[in-house]
PDB file of N, CA and C in Angstrom:
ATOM      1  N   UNK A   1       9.747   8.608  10.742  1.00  0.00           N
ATOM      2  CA  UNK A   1       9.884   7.770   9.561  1.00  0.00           C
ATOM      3  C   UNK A   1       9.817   8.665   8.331  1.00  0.00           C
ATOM      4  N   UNK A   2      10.653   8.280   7.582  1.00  0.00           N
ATOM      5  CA  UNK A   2      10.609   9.600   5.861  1.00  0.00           C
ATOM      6  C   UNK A   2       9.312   9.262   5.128  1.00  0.00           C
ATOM      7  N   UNK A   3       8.673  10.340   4.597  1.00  0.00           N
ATOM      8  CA  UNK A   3       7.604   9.469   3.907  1.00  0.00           C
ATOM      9  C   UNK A   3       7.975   9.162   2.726  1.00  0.00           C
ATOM     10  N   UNK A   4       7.365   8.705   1.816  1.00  0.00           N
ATOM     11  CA  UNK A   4       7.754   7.712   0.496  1.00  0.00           C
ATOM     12  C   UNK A   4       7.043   6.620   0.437  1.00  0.00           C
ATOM     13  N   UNK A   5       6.164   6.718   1.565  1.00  0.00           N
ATOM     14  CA  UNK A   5       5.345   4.810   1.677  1.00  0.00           C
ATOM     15  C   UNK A   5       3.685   5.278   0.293  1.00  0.00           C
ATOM     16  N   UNK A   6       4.056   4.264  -1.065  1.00  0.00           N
ATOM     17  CA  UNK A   6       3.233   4.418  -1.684  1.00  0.00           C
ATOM     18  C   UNK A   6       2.221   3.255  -1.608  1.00  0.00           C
ATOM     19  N   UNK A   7       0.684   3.749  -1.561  1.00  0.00           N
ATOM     20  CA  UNK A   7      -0.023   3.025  -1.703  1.00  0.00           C
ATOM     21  C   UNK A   7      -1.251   2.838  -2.512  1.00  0.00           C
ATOM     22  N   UNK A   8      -1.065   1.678  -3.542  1.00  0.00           N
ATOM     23  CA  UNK A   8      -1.757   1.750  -4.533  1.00  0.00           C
ATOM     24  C   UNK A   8      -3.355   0.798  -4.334  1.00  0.00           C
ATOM     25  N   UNK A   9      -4.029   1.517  -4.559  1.00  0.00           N
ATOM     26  CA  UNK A   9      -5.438   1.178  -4.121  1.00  0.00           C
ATOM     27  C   UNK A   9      -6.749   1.366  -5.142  1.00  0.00           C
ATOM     28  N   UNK A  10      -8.167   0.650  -4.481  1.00  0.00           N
ATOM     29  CA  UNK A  10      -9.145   1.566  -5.482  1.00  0.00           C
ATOM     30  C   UNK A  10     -10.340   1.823  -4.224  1.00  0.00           C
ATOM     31  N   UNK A  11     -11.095   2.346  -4.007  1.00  0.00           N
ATOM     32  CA  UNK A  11     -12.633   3.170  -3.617  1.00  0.00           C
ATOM     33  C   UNK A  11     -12.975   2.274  -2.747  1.00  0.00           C
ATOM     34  N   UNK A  12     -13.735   0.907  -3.809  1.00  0.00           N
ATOM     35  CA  UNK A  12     -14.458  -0.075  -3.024  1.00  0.00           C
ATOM     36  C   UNK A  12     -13.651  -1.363  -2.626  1.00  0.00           C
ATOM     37  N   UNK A  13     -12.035  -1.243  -2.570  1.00  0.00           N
ATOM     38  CA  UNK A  13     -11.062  -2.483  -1.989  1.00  0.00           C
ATOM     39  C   UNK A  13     -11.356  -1.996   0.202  1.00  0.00           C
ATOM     40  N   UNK A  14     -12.222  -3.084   1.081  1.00  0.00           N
ATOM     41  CA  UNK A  14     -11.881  -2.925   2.082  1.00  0.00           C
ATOM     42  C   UNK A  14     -11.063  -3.451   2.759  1.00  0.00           C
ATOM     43  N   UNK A  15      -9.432  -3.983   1.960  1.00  0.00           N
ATOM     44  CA  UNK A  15      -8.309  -4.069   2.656  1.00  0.00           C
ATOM     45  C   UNK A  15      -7.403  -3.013   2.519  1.00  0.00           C
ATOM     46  N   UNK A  16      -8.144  -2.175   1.566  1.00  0.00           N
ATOM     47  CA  UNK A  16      -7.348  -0.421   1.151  1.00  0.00           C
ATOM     48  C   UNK A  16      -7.795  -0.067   2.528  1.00  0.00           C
ATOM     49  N   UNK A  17      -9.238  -0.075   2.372  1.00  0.00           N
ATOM     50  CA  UNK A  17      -9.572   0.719   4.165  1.00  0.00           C
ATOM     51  C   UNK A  17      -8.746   0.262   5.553  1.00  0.00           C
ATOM     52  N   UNK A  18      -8.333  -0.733   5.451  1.00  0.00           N
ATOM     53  CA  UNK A  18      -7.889  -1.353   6.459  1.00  0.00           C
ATOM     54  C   UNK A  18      -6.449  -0.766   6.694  1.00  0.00           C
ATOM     55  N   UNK A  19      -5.807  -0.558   5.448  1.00  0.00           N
ATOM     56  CA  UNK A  19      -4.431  -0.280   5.516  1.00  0.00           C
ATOM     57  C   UNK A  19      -4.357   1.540   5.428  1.00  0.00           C
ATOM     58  N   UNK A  20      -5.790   2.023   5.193  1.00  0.00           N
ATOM     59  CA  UNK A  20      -5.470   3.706   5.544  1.00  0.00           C
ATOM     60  C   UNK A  20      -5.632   3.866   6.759  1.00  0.00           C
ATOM     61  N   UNK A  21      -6.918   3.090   7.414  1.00  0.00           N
ATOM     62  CA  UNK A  21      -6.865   3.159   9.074  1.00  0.00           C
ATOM     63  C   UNK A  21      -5.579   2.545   9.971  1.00  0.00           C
ATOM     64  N   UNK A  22      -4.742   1.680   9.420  1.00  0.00           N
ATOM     65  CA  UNK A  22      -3.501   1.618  10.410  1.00  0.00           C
ATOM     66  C   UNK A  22      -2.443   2.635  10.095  1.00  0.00           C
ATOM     67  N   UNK A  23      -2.539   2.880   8.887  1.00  0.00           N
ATOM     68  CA  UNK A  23      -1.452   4.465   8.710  1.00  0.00           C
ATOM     69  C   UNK A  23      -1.850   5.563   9.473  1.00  0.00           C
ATOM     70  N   UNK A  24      -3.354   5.707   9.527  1.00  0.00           N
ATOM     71  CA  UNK A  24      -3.681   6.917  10.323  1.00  0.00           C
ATOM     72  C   UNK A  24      -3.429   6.707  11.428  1.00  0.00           C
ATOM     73  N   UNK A  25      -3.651   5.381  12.117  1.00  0.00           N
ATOM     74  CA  UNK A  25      -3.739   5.203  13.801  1.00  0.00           C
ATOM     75  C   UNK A  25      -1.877   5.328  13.977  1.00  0.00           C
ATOM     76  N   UNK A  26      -1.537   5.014  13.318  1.00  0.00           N
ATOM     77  CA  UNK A  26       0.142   4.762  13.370  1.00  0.00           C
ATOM     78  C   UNK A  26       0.801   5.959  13.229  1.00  0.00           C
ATOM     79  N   UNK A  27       0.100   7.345  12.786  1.00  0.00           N
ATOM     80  CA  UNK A  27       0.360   8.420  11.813  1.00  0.00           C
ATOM     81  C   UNK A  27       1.537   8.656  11.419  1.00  0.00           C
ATOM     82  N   UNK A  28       1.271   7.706  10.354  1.00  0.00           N
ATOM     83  CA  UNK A  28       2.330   7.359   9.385  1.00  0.00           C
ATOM     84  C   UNK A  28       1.939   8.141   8.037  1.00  0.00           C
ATOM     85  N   UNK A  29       2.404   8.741   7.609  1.00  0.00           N
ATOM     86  CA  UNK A  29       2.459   9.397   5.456  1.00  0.00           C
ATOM     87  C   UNK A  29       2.505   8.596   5.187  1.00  0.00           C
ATOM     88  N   UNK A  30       1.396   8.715   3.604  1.00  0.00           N
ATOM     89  CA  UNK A  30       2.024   8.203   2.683  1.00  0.00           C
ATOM     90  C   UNK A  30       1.481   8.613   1.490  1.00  0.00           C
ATOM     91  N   UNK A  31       1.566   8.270   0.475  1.00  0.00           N
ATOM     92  CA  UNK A  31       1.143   8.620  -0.784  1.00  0.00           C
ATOM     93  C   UNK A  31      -0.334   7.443  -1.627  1.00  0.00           C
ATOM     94  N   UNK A  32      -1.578   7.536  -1.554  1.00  0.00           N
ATOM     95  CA  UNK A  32      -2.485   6.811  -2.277  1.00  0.00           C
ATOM     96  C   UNK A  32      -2.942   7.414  -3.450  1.00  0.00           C
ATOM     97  N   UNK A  33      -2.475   6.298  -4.619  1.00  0.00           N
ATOM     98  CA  UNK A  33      -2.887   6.275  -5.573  1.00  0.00           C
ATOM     99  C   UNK A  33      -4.100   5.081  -6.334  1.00  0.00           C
ATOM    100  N   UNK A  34      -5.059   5.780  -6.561  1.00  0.00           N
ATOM    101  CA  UNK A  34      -6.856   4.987  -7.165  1.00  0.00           C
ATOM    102  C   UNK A  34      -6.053   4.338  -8.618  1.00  0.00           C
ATOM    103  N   UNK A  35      -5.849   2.945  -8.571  1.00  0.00           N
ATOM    104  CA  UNK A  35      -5.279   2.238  -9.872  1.00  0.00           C
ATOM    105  C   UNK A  35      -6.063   2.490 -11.001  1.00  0.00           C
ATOM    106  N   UNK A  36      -7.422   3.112 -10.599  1.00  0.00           N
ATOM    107  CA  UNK A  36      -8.583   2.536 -11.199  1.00  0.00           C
ATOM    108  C   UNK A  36      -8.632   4.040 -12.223  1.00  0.00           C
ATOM    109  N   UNK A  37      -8.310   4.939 -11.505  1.00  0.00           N
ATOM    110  CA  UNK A  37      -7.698   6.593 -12.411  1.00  0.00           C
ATOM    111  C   UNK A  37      -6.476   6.488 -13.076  1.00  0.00           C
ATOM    112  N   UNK A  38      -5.311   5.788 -12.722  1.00  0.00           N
ATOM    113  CA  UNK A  38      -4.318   5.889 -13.354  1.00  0.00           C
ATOM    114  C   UNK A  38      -3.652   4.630 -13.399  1.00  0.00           C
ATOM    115  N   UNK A  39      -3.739   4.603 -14.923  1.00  0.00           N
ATOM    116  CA  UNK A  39      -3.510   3.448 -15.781  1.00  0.00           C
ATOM    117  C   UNK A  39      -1.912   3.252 -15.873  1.00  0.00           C
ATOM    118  N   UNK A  40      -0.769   4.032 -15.619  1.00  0.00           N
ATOM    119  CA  UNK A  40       0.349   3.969 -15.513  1.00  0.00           C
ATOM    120  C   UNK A  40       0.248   2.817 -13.992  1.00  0.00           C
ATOM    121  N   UNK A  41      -0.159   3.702 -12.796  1.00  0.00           N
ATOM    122  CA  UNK A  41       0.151   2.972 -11.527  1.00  0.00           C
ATOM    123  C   UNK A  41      -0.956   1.751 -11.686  1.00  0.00           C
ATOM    124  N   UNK A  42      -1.791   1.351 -12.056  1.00  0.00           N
ATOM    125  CA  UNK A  42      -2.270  -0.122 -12.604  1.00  0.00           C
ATOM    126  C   UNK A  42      -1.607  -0.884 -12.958  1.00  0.00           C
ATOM    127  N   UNK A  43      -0.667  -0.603 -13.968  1.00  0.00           N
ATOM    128  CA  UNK A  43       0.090  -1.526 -14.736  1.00  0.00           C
ATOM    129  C   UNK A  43       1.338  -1.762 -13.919  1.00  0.00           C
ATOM    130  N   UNK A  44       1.796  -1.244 -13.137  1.00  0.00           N
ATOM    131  CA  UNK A  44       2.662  -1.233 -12.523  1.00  0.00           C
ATOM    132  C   UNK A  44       2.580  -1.720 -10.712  1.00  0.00           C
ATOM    133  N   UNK A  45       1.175  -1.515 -10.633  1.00  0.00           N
ATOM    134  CA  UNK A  45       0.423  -3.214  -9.959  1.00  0.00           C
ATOM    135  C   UNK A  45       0.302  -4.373 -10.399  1.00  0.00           C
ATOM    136  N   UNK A  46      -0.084  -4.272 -11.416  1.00  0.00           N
ATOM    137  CA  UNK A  46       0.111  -5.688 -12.190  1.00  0.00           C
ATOM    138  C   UNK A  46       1.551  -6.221 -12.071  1.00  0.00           C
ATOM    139  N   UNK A  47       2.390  -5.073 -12.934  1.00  0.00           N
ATOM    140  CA  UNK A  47       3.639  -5.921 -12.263  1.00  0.00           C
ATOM    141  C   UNK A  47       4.752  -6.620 -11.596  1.00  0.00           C
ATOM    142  N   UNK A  48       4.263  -5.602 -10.501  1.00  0.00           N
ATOM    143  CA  UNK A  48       4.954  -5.782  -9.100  1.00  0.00           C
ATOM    144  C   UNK A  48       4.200  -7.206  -8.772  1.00  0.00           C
ATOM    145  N   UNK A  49       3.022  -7.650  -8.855  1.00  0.00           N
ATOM    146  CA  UNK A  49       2.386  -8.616  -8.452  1.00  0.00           C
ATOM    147  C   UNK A  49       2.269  -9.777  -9.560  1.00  0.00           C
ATOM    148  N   UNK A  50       2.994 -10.321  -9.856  1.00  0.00           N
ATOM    149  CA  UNK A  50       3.603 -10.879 -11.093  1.00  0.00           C
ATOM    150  C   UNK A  50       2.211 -10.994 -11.973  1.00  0.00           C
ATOM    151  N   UNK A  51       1.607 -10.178 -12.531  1.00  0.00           N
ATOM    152  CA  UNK A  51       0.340 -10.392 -13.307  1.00  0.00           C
ATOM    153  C   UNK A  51      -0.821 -10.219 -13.000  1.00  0.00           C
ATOM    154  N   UNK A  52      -1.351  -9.695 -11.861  1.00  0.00           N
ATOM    155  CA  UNK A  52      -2.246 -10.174 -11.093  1.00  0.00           C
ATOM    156  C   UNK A  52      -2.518  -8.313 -10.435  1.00  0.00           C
ATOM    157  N   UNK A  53      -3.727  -7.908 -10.840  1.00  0.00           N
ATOM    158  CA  UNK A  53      -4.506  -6.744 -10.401  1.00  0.00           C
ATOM    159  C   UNK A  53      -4.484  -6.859  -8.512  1.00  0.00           C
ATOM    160  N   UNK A  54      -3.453  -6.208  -7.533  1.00  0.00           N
ATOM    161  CA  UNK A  54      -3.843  -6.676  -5.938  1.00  0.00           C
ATOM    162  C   UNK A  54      -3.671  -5.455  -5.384  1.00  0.00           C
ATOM    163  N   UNK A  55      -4.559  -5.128  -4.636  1.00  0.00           N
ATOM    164  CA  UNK A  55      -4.802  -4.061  -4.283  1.00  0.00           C
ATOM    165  C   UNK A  55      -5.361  -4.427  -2.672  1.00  0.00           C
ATOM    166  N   UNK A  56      -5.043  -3.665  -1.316  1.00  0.00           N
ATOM    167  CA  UNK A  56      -3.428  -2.524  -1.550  1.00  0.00           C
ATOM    168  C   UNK A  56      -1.733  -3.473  -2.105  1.00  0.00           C
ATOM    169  N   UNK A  57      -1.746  -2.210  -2.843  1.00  0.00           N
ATOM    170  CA  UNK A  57      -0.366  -2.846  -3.467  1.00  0.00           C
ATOM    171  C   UNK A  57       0.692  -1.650  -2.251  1.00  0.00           C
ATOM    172  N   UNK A  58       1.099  -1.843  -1.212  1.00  0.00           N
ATOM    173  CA  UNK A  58       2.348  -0.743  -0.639  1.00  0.00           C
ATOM    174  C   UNK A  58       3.691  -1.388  -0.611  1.00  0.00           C
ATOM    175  N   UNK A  59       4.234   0.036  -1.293  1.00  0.00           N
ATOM    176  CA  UNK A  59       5.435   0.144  -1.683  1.00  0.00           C
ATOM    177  C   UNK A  59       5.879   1.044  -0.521  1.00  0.00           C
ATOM    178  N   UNK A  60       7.255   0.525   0.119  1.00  0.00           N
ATOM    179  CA  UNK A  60       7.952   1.271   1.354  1.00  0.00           C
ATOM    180  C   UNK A  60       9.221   2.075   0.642  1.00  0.00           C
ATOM    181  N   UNK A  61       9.729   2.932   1.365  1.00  0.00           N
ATOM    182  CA  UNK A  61      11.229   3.517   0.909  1.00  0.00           C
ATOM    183  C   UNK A  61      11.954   2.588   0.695  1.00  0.00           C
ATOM    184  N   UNK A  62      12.138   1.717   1.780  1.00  0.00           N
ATOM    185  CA  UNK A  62      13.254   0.545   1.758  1.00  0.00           C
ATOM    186  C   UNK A  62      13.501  -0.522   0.237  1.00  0.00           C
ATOM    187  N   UNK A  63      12.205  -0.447  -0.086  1.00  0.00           N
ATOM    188  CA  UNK A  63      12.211  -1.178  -1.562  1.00  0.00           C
ATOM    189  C   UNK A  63      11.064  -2.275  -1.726  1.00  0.00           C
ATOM    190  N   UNK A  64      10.713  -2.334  -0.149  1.00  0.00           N
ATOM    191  CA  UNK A  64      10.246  -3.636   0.193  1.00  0.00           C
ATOM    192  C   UNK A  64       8.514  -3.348  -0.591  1.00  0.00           C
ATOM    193  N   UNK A  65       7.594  -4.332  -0.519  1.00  0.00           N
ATOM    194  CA  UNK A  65       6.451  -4.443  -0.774  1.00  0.00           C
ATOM    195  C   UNK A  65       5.620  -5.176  -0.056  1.00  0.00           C
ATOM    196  N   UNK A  66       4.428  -4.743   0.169  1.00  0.00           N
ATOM    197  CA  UNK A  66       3.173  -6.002   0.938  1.00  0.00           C
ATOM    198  C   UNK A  66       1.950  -5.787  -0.027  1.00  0.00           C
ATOM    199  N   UNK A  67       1.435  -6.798  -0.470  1.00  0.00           N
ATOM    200  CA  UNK A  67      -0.107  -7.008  -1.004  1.00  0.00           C
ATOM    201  C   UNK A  67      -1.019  -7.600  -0.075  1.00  0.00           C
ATOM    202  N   UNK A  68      -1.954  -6.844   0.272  1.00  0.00           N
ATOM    203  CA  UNK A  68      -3.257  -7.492   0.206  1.00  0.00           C
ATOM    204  C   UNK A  68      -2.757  -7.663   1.937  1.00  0.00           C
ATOM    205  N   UNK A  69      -2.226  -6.849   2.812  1.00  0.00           N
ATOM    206  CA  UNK A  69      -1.446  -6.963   4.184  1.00  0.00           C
ATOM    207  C   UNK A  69      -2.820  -6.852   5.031  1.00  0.00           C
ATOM    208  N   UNK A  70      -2.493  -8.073   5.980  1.00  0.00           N
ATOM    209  CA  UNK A  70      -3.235  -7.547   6.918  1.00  0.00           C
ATOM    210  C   UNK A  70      -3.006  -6.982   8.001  1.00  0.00           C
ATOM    211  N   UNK A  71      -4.018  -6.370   8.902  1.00  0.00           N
ATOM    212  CA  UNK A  71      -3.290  -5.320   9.909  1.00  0.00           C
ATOM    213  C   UNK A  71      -2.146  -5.423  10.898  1.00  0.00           C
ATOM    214  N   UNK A  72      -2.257  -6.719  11.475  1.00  0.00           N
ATOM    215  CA  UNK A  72      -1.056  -7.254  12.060  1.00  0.00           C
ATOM    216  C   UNK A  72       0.354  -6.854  11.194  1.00  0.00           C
ATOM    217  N   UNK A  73       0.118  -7.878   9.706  1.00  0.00           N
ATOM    218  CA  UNK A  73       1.590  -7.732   9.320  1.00  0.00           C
ATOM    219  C   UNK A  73       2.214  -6.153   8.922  1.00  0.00           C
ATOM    220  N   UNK A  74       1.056  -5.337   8.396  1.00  0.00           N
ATOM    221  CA  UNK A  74       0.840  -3.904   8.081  1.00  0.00           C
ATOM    222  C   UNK A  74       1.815  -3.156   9.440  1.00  0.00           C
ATOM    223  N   UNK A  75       1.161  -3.487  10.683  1.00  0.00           N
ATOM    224  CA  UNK A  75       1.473  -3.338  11.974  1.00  0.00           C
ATOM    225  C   UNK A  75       3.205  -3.522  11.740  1.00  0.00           C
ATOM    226  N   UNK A  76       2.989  -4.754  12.114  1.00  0.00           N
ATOM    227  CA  UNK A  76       4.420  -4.921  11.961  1.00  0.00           C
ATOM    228  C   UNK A  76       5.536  -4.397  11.120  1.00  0.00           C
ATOM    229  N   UNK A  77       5.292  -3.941   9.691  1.00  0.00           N
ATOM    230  CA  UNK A  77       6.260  -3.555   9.051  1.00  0.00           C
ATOM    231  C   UNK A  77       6.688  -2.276   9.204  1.00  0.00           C
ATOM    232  N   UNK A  78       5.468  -1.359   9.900  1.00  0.00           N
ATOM    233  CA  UNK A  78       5.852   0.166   9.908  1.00  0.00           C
ATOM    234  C   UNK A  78       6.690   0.127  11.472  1.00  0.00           C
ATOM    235  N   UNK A  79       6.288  -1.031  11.971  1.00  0.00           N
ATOM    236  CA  UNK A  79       7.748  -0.963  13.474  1.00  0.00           C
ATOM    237  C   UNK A  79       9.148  -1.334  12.887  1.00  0.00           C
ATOM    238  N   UNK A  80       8.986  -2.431  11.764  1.00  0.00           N
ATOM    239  CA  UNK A  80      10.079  -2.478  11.344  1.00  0.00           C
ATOM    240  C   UNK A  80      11.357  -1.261  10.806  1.00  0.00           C
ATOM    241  N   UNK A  81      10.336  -0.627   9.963  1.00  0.00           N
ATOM    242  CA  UNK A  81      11.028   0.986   9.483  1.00  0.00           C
ATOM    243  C   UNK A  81      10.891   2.526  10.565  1.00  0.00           C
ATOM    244  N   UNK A  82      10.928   1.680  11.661  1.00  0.00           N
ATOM    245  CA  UNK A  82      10.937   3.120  13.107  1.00  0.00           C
ATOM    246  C   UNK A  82      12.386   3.378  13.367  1.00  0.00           C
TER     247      UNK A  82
END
């Protein structure tokens, strides 16, 4: 799989944890960025999520997006892009 899978997160979110432990078990790349350090990729959570601070915010190559995924659907999308 190419990497490019961004994922925007903060410290104490444990659905961030959830979604670094299925990337690792999956060993899948990707890129995590702390919203909570950079105020560019914050705002740009906000607006991917029509207004609304959601974290994990992942962004795939394909274009696609999941908030707030749980491991199943998480699961599922990285079979989707195999």
């Amino acid at each position: 799989m190419s990497n490019g899978i961004m994922m925007y997160s903060t410290t104490w979110c444990p659905d961030c944890r959830t979604a670094k432990r299925v990337f690792n078990e999956e060993q899948i790349a990707y890129t995590e960025i702390d919203i909570e350090k950079d105020p560019i990729a914050r705002d740009l959570v906000v607006k991917l999520n029509g207004g609304n601070q959601v974290v994990p915010t992942i962004v795939f190559p394909d274009g696609s997006m999941l908030a707030e995924p749980s491991a199943a659907v998480l699961k599922e999308k990285i079979a989707s892009l195999r």
